[in-house]
C-alpha atoms as a PDB file:
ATOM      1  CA  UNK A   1     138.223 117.615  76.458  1.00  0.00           C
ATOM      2  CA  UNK A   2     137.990 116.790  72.952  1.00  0.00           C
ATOM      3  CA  UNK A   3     134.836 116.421  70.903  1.00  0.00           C
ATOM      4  CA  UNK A   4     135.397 111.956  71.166  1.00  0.00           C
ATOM      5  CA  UNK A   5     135.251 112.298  74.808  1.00  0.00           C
ATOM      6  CA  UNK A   6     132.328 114.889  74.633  1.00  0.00           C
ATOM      7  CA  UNK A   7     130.645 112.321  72.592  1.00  0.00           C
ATOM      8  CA  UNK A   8     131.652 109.383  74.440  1.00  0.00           C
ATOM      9  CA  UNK A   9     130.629 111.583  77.861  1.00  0.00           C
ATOM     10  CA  UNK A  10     127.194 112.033  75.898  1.00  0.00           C
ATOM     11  CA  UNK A  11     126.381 108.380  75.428  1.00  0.00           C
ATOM     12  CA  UNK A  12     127.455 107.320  79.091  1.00  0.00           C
ATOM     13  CA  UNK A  13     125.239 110.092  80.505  1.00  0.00           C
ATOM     14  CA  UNK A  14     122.033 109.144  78.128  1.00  0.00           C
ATOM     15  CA  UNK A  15     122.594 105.293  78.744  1.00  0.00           C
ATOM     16  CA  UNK A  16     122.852 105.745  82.556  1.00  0.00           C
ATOM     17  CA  UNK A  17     119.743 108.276  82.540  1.00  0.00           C
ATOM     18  CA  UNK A  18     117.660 105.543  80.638  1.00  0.00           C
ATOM     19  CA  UNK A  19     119.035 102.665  82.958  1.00  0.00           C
ATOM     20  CA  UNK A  20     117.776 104.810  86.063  1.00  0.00           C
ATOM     21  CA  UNK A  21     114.140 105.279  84.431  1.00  0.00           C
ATOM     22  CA  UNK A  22     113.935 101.412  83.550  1.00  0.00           C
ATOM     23  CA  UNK A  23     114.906 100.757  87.205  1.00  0.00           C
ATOM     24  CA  UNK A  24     112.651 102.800  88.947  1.00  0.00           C
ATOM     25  CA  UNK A  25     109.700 102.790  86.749  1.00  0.00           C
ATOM     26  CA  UNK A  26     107.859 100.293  88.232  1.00  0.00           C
ATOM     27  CA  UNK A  27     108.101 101.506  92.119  1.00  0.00           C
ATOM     28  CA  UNK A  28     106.865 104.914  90.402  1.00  0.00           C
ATOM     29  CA  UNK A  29     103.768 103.349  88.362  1.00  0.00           C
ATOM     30  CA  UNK A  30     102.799 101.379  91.882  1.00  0.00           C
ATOM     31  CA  UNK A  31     103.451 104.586  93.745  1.00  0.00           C
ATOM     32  CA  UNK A  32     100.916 106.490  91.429  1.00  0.00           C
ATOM     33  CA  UNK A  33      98.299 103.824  91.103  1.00  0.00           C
ATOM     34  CA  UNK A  34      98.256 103.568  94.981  1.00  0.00           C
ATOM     35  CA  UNK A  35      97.772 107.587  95.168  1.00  0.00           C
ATOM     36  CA  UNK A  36      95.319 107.364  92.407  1.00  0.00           C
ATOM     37  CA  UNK A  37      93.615 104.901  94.476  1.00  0.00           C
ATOM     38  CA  UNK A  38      93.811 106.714  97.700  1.00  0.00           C
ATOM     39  CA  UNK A  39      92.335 109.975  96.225  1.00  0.00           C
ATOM     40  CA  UNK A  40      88.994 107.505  95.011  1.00  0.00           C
ATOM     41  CA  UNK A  41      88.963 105.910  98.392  1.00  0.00           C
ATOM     42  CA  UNK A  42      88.608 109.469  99.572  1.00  0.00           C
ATOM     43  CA  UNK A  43      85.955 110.521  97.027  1.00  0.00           C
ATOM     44  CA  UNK A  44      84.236 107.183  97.759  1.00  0.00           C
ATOM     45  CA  UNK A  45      84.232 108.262 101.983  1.00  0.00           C
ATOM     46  CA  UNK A  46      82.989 111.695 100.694  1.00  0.00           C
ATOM     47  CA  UNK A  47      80.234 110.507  98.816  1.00  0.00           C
ATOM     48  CA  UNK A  48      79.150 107.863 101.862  1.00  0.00           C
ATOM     49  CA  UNK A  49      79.289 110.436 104.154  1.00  0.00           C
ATOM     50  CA  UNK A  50      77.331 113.007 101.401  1.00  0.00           C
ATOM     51  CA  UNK A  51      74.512 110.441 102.101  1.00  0.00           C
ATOM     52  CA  UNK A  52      74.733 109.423 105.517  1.00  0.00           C
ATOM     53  CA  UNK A  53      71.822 111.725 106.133  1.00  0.00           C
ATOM     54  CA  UNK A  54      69.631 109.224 103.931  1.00  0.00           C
ATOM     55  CA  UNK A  55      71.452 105.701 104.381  1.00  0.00           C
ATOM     56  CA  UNK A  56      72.515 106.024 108.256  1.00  0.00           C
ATOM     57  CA  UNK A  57      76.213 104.969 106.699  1.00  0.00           C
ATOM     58  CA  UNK A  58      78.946 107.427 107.786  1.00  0.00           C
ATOM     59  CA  UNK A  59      82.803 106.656 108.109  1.00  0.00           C
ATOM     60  CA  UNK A  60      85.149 109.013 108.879  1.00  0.00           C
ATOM     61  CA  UNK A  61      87.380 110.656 105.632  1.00  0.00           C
ATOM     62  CA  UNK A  62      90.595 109.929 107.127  1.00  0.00           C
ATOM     63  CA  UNK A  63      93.795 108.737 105.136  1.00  0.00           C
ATOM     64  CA  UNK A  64      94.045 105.164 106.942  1.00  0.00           C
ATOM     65  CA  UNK A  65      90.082 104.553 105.843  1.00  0.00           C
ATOM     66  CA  UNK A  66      91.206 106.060 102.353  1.00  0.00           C
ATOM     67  CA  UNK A  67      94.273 104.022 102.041  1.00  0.00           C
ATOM     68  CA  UNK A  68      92.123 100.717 102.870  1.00  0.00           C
ATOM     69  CA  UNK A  69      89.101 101.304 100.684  1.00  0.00           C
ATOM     70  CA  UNK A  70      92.119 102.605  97.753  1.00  0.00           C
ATOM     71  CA  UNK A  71      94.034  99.473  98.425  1.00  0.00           C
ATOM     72  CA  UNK A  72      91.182  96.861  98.786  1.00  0.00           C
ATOM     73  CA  UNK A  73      88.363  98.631  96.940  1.00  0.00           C
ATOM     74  CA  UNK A  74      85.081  97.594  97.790  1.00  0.00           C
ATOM     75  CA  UNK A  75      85.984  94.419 100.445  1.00  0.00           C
ATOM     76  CA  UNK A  76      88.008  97.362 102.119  1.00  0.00           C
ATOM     77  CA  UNK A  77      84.796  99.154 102.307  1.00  0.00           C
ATOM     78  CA  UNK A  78      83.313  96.966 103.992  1.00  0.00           C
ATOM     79  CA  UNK A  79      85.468  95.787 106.524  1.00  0.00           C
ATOM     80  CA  UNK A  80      85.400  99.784 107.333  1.00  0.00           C
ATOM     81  CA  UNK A  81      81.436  99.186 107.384  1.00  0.00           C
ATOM     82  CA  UNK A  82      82.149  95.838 109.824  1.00  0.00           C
ATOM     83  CA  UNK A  83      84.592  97.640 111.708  1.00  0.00           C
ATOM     84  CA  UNK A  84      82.597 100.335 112.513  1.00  0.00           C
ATOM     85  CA  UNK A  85      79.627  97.921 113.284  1.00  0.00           C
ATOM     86  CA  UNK A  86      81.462  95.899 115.841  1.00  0.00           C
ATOM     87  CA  UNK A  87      82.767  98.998 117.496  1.00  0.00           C
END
């Protein structure tokens, strides 16, 4: 292989490397953002439960309730709350 085709090789590689980060960087960044999420959702079940003592408010710190507060934020909160209540 001669230094043209090394080059040429080069170019191919680095244009197909940048076509695969352009193609899957947005499943990545919603990927991230929902485990971001999740881990709040499960900071925000730790901290209800912290208080449950005080506020009579306790869910369980699972990874469905985390999921559901992380994807809905606060509304997913409380249908968790109006779950719980009707059950």
């Amino acid at each position: 292989m001669d230094l043209n085709q090394k080059i040429i090789a080069a170019l191919l590689a680095g244009f197909f490397i940048i076509a695969l980060l352009r193609v899957f960087s947005a499943p990545l960044k919603l990927a991230v953002k929902l485990l971001v999420n999740t881990l709040l959702g499960f900071l925000a079940l730790w901290a209800v439960n912290l208080t449950a003592g005080v506020t009579g408010i306790a869910l369980g710190v699972n990874v469905f309730n985390a999921l559901v507060i992380g994807i809905l934020g606060l509304p997913g909160f409380l249908l968790l709350l109006l779950v719980q209540w009707v059950i």
